[in-house]
Protein backbone atom coordinates (compact mmCIF):
# COMPACT_ATOMS: atom_id res chain seq x y z
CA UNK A 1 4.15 6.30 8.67
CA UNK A 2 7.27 6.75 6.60
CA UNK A 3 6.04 7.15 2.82
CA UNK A 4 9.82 8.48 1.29
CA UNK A 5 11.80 5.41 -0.09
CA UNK A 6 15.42 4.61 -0.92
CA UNK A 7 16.55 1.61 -3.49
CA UNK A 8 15.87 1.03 -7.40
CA UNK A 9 12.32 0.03 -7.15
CA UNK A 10 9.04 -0.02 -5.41
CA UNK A 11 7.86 -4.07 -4.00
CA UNK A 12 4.41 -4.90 -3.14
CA UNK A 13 4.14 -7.51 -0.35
CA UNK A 14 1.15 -8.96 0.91
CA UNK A 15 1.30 -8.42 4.95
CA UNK A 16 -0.87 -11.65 5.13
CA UNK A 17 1.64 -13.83 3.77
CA UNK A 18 4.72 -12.22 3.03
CA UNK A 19 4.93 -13.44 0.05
CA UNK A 20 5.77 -10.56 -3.19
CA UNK A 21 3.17 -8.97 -4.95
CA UNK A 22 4.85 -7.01 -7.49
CA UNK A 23 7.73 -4.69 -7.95
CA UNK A 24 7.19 -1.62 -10.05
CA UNK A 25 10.84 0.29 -11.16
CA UNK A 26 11.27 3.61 -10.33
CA UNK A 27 10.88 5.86 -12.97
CA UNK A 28 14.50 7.29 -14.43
CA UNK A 29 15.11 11.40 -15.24
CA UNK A 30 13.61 10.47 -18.60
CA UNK A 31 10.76 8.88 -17.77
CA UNK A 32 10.21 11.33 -14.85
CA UNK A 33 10.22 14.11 -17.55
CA UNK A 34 7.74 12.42 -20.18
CA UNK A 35 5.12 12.66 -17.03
CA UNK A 36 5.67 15.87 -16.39
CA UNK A 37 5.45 17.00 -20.11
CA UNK A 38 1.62 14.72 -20.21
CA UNK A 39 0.86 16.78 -17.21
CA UNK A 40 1.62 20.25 -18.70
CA UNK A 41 -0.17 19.39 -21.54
CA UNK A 42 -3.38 17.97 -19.60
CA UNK A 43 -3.44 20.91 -17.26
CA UNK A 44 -3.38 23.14 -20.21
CA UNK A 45 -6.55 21.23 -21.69
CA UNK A 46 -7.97 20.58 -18.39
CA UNK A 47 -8.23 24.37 -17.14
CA UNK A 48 -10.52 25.69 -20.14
CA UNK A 49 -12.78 22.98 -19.68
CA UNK A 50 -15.82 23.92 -18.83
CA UNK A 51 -17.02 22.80 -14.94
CA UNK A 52 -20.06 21.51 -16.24
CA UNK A 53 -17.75 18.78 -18.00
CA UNK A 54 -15.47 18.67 -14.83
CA UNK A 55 -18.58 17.80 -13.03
CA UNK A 56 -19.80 15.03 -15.30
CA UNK A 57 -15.94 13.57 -15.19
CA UNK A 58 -16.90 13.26 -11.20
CA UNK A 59 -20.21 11.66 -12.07
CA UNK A 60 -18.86 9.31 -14.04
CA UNK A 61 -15.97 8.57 -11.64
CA UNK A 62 -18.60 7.54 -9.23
CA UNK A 63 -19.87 5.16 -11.26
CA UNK A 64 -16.51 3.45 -11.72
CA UNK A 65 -15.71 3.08 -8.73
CA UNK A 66 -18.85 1.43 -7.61
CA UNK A 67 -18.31 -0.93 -10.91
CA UNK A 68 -15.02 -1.67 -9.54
CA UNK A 69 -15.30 -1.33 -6.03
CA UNK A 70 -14.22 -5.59 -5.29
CA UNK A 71 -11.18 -5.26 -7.49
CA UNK A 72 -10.35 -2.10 -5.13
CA UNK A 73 -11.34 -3.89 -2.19
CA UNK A 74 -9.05 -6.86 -3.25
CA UNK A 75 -6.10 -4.69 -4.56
CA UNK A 76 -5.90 -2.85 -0.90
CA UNK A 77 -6.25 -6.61 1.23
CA UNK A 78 -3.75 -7.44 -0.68
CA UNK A 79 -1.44 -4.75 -0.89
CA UNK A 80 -1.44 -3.29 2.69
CA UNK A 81 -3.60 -5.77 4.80
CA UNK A 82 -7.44 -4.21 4.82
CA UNK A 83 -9.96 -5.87 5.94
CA UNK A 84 -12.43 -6.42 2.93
CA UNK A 85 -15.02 -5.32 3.92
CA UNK A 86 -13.48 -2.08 4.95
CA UNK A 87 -11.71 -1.94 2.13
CA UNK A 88 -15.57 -2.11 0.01
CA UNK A 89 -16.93 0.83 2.46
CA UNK A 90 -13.84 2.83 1.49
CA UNK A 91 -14.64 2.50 -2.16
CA UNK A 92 -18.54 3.54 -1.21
CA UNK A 93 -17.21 6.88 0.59
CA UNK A 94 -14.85 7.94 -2.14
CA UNK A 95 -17.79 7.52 -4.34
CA UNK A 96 -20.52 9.46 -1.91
CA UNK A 97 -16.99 11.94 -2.10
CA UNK A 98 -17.28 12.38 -5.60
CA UNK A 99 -20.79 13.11 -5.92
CA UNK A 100 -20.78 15.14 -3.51
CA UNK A 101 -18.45 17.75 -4.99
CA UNK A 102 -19.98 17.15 -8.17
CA UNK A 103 -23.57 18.40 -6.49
CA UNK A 104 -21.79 21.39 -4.07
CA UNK A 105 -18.31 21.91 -5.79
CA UNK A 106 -19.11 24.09 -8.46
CA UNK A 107 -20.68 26.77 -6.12
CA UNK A 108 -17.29 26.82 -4.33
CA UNK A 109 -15.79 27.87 -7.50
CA UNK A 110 -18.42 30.72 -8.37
CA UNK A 111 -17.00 34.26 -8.43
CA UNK A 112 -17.37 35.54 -4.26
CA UNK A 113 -18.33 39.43 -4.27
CA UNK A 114 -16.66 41.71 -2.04
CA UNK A 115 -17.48 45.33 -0.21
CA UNK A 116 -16.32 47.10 -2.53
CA UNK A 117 -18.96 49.72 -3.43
CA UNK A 118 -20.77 49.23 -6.70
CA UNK A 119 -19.94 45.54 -7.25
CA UNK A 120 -16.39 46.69 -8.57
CA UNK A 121 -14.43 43.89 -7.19
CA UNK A 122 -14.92 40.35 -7.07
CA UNK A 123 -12.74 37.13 -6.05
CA UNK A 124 -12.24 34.83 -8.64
CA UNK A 125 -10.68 31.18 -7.84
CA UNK A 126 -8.47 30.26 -10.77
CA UNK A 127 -6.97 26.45 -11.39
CA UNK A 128 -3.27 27.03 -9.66
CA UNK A 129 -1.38 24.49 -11.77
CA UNK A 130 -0.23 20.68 -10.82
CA UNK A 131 -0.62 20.06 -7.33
CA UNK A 132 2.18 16.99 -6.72
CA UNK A 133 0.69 14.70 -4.15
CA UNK A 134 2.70 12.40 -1.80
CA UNK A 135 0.50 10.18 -0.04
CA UNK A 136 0.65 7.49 2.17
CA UNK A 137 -1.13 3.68 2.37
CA UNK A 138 -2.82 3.31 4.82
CA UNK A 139 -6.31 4.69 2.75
CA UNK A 140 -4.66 4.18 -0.37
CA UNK A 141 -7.55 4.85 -2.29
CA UNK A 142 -9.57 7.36 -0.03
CA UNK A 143 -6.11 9.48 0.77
CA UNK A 144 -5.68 10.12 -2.41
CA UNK A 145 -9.55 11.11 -3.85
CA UNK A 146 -10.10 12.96 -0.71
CA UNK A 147 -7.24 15.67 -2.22
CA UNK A 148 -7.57 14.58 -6.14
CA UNK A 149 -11.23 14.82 -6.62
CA UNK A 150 -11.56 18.65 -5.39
CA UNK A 151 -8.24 19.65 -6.91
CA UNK A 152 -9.09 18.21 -10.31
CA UNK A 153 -12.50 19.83 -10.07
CA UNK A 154 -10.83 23.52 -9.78
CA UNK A 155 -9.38 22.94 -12.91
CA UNK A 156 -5.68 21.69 -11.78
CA UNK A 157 -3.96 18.52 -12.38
CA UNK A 158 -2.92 15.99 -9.88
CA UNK A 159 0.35 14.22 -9.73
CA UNK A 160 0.35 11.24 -7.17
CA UNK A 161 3.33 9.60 -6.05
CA UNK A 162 2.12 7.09 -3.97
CA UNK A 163 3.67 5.02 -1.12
CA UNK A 164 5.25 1.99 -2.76
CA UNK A 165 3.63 -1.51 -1.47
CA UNK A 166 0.04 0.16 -2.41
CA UNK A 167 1.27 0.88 -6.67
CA UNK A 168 -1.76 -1.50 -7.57
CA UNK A 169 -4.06 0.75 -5.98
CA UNK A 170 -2.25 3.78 -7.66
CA UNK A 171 -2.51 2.14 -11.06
CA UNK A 172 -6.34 0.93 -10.72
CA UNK A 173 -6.89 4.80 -9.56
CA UNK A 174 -5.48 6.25 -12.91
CA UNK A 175 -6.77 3.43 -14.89
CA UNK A 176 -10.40 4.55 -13.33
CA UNK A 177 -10.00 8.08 -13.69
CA UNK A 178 -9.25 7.37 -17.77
CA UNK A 179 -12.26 5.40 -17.70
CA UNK A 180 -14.26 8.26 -15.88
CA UNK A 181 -13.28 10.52 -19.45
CA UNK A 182 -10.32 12.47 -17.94
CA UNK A 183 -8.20 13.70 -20.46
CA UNK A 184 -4.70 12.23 -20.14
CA UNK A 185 -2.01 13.75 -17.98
CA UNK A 186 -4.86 15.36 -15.47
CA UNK A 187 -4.22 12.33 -13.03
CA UNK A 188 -0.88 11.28 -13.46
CA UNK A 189 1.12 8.39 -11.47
CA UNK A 190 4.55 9.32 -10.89
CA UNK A 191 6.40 5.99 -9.58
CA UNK A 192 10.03 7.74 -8.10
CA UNK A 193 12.22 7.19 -5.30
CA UNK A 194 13.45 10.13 -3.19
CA UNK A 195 15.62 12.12 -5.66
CA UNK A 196 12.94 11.94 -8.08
CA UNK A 197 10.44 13.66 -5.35
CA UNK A 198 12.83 16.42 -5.20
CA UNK A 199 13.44 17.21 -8.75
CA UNK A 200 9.58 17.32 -8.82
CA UNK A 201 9.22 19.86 -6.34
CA UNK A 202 12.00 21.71 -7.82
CA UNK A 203 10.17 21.52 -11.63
CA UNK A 204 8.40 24.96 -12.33
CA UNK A 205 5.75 22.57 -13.89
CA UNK A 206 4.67 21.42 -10.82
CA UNK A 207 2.62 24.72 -8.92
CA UNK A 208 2.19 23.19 -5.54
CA UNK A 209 3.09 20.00 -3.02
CA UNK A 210 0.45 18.05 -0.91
CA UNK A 211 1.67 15.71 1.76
CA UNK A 212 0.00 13.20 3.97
CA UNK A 213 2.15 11.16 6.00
CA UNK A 214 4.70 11.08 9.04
CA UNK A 215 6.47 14.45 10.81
CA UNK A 216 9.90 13.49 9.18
CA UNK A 217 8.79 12.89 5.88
CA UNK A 218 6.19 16.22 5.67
CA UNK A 219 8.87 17.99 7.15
CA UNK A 220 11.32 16.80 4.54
CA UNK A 221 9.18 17.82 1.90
CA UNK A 222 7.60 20.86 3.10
CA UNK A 223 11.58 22.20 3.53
CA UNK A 224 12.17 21.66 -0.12
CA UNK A 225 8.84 23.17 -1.60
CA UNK A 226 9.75 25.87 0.62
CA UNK A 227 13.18 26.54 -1.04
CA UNK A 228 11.09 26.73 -4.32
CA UNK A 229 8.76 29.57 -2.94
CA UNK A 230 5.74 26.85 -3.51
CA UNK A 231 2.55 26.63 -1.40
CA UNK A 232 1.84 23.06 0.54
CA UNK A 233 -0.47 21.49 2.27
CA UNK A 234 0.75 18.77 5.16
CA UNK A 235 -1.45 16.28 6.85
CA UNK A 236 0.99 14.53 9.05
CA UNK A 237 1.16 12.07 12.40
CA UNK A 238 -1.70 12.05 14.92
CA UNK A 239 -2.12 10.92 18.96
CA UNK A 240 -6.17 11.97 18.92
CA UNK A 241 -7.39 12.19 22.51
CA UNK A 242 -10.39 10.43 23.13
CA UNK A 243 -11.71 12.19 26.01
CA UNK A 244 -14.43 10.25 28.38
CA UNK A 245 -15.91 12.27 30.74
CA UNK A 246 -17.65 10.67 33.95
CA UNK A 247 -21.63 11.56 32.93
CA UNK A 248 -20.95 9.86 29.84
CA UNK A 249 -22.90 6.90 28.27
CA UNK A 250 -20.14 4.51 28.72
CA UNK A 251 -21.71 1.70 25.96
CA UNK A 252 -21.74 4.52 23.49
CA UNK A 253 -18.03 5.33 24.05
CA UNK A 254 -16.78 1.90 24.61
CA UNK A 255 -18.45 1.49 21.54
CA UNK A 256 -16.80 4.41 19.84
CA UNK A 257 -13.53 4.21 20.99
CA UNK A 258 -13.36 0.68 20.14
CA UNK A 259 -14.02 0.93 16.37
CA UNK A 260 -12.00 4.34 16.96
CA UNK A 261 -8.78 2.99 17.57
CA UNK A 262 -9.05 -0.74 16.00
CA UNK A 263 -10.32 0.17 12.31
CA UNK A 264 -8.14 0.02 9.70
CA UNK A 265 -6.13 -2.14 12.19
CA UNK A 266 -5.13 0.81 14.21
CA UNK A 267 -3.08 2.24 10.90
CA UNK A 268 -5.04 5.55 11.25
CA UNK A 269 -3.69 9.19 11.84
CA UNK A 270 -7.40 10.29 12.63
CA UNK A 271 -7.72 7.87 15.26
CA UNK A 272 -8.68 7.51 19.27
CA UNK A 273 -4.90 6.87 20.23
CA UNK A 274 -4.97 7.85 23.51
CA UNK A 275 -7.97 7.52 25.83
CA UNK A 276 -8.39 10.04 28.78
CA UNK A 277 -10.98 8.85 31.14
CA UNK A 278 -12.39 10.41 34.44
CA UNK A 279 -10.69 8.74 37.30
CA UNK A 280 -14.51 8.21 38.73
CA UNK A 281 -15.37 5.99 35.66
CA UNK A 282 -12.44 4.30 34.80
CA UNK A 283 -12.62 1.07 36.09
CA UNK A 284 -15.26 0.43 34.30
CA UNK A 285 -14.74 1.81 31.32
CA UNK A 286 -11.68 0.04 31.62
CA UNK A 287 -13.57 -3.45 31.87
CA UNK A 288 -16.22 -3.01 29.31
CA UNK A 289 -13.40 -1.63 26.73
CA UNK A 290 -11.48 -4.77 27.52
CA UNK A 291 -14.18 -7.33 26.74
CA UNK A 292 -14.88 -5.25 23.28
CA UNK A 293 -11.63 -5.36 21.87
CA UNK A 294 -11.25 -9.16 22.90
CA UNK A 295 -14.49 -9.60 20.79
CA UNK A 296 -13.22 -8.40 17.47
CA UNK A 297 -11.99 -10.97 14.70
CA UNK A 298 -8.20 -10.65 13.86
CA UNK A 299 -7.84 -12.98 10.80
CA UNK A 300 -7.29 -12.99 6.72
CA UNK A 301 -8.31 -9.79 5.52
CA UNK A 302 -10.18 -11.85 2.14
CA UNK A 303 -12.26 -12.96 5.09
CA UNK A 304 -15.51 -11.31 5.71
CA UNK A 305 -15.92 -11.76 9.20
CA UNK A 306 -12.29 -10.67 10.10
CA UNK A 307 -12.02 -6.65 11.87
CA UNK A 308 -8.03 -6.47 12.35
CA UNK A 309 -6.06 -7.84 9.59
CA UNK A 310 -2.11 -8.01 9.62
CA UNK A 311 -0.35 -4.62 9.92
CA UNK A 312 1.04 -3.01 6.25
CA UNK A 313 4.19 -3.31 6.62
CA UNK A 314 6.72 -5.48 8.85
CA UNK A 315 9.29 -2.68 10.07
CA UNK A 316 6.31 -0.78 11.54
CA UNK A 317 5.17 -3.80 13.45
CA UNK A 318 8.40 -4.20 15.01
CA UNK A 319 8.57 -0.19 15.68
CA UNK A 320 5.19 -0.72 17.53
CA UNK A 321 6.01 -3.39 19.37
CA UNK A 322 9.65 -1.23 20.59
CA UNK A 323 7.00 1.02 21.23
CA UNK A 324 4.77 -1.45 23.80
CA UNK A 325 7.59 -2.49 25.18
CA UNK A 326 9.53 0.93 26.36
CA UNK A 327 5.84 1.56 27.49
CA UNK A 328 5.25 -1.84 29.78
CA UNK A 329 8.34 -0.81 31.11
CA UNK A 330 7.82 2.83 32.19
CA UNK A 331 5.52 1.01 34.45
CA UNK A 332 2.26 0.73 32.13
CA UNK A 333 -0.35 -2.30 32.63
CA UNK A 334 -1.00 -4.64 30.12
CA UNK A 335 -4.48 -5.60 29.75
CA UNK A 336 -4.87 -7.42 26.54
CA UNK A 337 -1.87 -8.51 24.03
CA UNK A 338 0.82 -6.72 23.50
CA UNK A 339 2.94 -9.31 21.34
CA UNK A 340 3.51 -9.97 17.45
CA UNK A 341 0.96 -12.68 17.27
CA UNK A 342 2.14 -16.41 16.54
CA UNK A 343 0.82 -17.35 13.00
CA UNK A 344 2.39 -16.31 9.87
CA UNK A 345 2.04 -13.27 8.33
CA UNK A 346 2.50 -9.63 9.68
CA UNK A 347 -0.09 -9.49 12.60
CA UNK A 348 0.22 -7.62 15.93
CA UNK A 349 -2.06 -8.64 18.81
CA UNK A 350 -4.92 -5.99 19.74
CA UNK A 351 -2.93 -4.34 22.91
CA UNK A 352 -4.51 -2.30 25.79
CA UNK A 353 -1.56 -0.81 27.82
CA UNK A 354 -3.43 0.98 31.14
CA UNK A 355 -2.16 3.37 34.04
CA UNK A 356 -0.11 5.11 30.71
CA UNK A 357 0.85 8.47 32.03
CA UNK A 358 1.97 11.55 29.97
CA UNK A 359 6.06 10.92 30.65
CA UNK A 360 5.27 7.26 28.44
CA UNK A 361 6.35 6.58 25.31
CA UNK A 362 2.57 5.92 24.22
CA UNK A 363 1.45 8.65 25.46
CA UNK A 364 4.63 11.15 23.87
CA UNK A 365 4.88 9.07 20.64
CA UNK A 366 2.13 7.87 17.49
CA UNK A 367 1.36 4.66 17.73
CA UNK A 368 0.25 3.39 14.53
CA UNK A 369 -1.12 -0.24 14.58
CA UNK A 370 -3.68 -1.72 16.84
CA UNK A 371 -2.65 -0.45 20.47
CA UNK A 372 -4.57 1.67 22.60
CA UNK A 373 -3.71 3.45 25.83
CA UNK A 374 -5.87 3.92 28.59
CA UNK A 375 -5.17 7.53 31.06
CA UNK A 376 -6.81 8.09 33.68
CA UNK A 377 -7.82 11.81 34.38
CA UNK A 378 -8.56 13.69 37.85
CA UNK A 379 -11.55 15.67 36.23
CA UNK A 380 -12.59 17.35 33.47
CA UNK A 381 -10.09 20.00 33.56
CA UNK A 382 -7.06 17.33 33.92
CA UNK A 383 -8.29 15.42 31.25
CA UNK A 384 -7.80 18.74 29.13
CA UNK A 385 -4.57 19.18 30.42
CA UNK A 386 -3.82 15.72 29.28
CA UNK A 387 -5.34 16.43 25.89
CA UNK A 388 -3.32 19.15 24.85
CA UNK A 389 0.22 17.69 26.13
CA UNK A 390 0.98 16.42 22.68
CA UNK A 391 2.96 17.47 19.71
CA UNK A 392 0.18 16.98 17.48
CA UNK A 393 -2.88 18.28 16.98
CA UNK A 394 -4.82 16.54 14.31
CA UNK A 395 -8.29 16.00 15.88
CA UNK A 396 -9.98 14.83 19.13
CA UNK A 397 -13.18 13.74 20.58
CA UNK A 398 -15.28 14.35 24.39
CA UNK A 399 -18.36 11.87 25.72
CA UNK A 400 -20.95 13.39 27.92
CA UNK A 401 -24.49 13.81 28.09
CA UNK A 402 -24.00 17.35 28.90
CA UNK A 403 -23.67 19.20 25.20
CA UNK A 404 -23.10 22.53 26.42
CA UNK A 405 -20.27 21.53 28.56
CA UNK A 406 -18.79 19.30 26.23
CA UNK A 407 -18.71 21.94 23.69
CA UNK A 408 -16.97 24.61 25.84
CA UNK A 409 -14.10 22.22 27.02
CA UNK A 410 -14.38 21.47 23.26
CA UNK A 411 -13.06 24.91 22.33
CA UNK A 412 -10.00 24.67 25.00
CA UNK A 413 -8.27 21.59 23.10
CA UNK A 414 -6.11 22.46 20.46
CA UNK A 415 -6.67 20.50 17.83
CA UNK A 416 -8.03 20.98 14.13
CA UNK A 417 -11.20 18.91 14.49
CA UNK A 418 -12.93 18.10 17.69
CA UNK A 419 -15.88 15.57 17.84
CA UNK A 420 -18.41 15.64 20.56
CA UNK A 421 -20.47 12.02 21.24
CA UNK A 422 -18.78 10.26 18.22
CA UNK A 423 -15.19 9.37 17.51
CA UNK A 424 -13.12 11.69 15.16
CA UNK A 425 -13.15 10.62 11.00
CA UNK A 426 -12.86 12.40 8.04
CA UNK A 427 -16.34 13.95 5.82
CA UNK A 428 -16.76 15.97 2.57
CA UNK A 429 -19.02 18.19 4.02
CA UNK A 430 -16.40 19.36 7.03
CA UNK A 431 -12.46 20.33 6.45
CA UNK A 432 -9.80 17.94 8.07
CA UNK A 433 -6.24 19.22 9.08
CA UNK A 434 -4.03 19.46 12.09
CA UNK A 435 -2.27 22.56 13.83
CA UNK A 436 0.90 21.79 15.50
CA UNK A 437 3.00 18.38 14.21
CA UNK A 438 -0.26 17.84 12.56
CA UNK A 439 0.87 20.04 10.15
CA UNK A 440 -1.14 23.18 7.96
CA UNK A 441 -3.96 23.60 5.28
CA UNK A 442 -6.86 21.98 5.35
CA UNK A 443 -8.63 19.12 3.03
CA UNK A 444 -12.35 18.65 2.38
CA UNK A 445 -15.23 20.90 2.41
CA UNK A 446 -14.36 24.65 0.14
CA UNK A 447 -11.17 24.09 1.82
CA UNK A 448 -10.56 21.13 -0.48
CA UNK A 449 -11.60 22.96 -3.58
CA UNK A 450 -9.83 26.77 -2.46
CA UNK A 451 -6.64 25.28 -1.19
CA UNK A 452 -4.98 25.07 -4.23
CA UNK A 453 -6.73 27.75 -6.59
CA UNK A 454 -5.61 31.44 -7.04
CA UNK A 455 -7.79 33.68 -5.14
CA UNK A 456 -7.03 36.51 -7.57
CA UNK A 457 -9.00 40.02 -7.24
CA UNK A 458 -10.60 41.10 -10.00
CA UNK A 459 -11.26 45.18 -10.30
CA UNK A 460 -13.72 46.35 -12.41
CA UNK A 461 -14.02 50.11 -12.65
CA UNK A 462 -17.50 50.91 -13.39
């Protein structure tokens, strides 16, 4: 999911109609250089305050965004094509999210004693400075919290420039983070094109770079905060296997792999992209997958009955459909779609492609829209094989009534999260990062909160 962009400003379209939202101008060197002045300055306020009034400024943020979660909601069906009502529940975790490190955060932050003898040394996690923060749309509001929220808590500020058809959702974040009593410059919108990214980087005011998004554009970025000797964190493509073993409960993972792979409409990194089933079960897994995915509601995303709405953005539906169709013609099976759908707007029929093998495209490549691909597997230990025949690594998940076993073939995929009897997401309480083209660092959990502090050793001779 490309989030870099080229041209003099950033347009809002809604997916649903096509029709132009908003444009928002991209900010020139001067403008670009006021923000970064209201960040030094908040930073500088923002790292003496005391975390009992960090907390509250989480509290409170919680609060707003339950006040406002329907203008969120709205803003994000709008903007990039989410269903409502998924677009509400996002709203609900980032608000769980902020409570949550409100509650467990500041023990993260506590002094951590070491074996030194006597108590002479300690670790102490100190605020690092800005953290700049590219970040993609597809979560355009939980993307973003899921970094900002345990970055601001550690006493750093957060600079977001965020992918440019979701600037509403950028705007309404800043506006609620102001309401939540965050002094100004601490969450800062940065609306630039690509040069403007780099002279970021490049700033000594900015400390560190966070990335979610697509191989080439972490890449991209990760070279450049490289060159400035800065620290970054990347959370890049995914191709999740979904692993179904042949003593598994095949409701439960039909189930699973269904809302796995066709939430969001398919526009997930963390998702169940490619489904590796035991050759003994496959058939009908095959047939009870079908009729699921034939049962959910592709419509308006304003509706509240609709699942898949219309994909974010028009040049990805016709990548994913390039994508179907190199597939279909490696000699794949098409069991359900596999076409832009015939109404207006920028909708892509749910698609089951079958007999996918690992020299396919879908297989090799992300596929980032509502497509899923079904493998079959000779066993367990093929279907592992399978698994870790990817160039990512983000996360993964195994069905089968057998824990123990489940957990030990667990420990043989390489991936940074793997999910046993439910399908892979994201949760405060647990970090979330790849290995591989997944990327490095983590997100969530102390991880969230550590990333992006100074560990610094303090020596006390006593």
């Amino acid at each position: 999911m490309p989030i870099l962009t080229s041209g003099q400003q950033a347009t809002s379209l809604n997916p649903a109609t096509g029709e132009t939202l908003q444009s928002y101008p991209f900010a020139s060197a001067e403008q670009l250089e006021q923000a970064l002045q209201r960040v030094d300055r908040g930073f500088q306020q923002w790292r003496g305050t005391a975390l009992d009034a960090r907390v509250a400024v989480l509290q409170a943020l919680a609060r707003v965004l339950r006040d406002q979660a329907e203008d969120f909601a709205r803003m994000a069906a709008n903007e990039m094509g989410k269903p409502i009502v998924q677009g509400r529940a996002e709203i609900e975790k980032c608000a769980q999210l902020c409570e949550w490190y409100a509650a467990h955060g500041p023990q993260m932050l506590e002094p951590e004693k070491t074996l030194v003898e006597n108590d002479q040394a300690y670790i102490a996690y100190r605020p690092l400075g800005p953290v700049l923060a590219v970040m993609p749309w597809n979560f355009p509001v939980w993307q973003v919290l899921r970094g900002a929220v345990p970055i601001i808590l550690a006493g750093n500020a957060y600079v977001l420039k965020h992918a440019p058809n979701v600037m509403g959702c950028a705007y309404l974040m800043q506006q609620a983070w102001a309401q939540a009593g965050l002094p100004d410059g601490v969450f800062e919108v940065i609306n630039v094109d690509n040069q403007g990214v780099s002279t970021a980087i490049a700033d000594p005011r900015i400390a560190s770079v966070a990335v979610t998004g697509s191989v080439g554009a972490g890449s991209a970025i990760a070279a450049q905060a490289g060159a400035a000797l800065k620290k970054c964190v990347l959370e890049l493509g995914g191709s999740d296997p979904f692993i179904v073993l042949a003593d598994a409960d095949l409701d439960e993972a039909v189930q699973a792999a269904t809302v796995g792979r066709f939430q969001n409409t398919g526009q997930i990194c963390i998702a169940a992209k490619r489904i590796i089933v035991e050759a003994s079960v496959a058939a009908a897994f095959e047939e009870k997958f079908v009729a699921a995915v034939q049962a959910l509601v592709v419509g308006d995303p304003l509706d509240e009955a609709t699942y898949i709405g219309p994909m974010a953005r028009f040049d990805l539906r016709d990548e994913l459909h390039g994508q179907v169709q190199a597939t279909l013609g490696e000699g794949a099976r098409l069991l359900l779609g596999g076409e832009p759908m015939a109404r207006a707007g920028n909708y892509y029929a749910p698609t089951i492609l079958a007999d996918v093998t690992a020299d396919m495209t879908s297989f090799k490549q992300e596929l980032f829209g509502p497509v899923a691909s079904l493998i079959v597997a000779r066993d367990a230990a093929h279907a592992i094989t399978l698994a870790n025949d990817s160039d990512f690594g983000l996360a993964g998940s195994i069905w089968s009534r057998d824990i123990p076993r489940a957990e030990q073939l667990a420990a043989q995929v390489h991936t940074g999260g793997m999910f046993i009897n439910r399908y892979s997401a994201s949760d405060p309480r647990v970090p979330i990062g790849g290995v591989k083209k997944s990327g490095f660092g983590r997100e969530l959990s102390h991880f969230g909160v550590r990333e992006f502090c100074n560990a610094q050793t303090v020596w006390v001779n006593r």
